[in-house]
Protein backbone atom coordinates (compact mmCIF):
# COMPACT_ATOMS: atom_id res chain seq x y z
CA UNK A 1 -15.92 -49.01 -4.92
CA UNK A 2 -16.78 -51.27 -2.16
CA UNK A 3 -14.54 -54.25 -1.41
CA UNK A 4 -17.25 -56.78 -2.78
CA UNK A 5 -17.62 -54.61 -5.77
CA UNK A 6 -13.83 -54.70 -6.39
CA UNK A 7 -13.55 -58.49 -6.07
CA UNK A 8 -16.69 -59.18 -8.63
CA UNK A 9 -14.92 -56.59 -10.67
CA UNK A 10 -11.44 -58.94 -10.87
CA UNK A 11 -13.98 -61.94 -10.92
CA UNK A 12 -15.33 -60.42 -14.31
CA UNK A 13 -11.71 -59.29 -15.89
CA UNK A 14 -10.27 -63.19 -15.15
CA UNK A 15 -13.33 -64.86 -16.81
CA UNK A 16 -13.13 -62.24 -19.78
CA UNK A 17 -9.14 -63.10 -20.01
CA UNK A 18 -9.91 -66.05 -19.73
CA UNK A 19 -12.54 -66.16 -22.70
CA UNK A 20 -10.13 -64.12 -24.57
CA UNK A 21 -7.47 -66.73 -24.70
CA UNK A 22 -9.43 -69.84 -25.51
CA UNK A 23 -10.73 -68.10 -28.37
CA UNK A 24 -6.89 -67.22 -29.16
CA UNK A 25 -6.40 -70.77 -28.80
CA UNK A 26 -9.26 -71.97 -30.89
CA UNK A 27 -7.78 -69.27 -33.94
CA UNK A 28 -4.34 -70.46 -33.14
CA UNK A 29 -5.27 -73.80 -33.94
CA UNK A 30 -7.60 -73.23 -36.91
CA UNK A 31 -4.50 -71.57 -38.47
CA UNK A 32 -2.34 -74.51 -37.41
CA UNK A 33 -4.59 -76.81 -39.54
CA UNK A 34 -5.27 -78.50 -35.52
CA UNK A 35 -9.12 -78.92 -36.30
CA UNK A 36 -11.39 -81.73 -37.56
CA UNK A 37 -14.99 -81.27 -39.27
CA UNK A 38 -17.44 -81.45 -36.76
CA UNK A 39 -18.99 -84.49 -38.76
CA UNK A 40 -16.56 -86.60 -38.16
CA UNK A 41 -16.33 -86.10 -34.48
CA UNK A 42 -19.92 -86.53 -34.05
CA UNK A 43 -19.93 -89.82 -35.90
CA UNK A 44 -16.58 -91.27 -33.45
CA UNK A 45 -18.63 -90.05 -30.29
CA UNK A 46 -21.20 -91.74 -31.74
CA UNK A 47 -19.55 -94.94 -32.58
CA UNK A 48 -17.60 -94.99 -29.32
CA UNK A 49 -20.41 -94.86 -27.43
CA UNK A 50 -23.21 -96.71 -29.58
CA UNK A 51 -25.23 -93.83 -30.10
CA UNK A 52 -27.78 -94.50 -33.13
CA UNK A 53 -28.27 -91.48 -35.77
């Protein structure tokens, strides 16, 4: 494997570790009870920034 080769290859393993832990984040925080409908998010973002249905 060519030196370009081996750096898109660590390139690809980072961005898949990353991926990997948000999504261990995102269960982490389901299970935590650390989420909010998407409804009601929608309708703040909308509120804060006037945004008509």
């Amino acid at each position: 494997m060519n030196r370009p080769e081996a750096h898109q290859r660590l390139l690809d393993i980072a961005a898949r570790a990353d991926a990997e832990e948000g999504i261990r984040q995102g269960l982490d925080d389901v299970a935590r009870g650390r989420t909010r409908p998407a409804r009601e998010v929608f309708d703040q973002i909308r509120r804060k920034y006037d945004i008509p249905r």
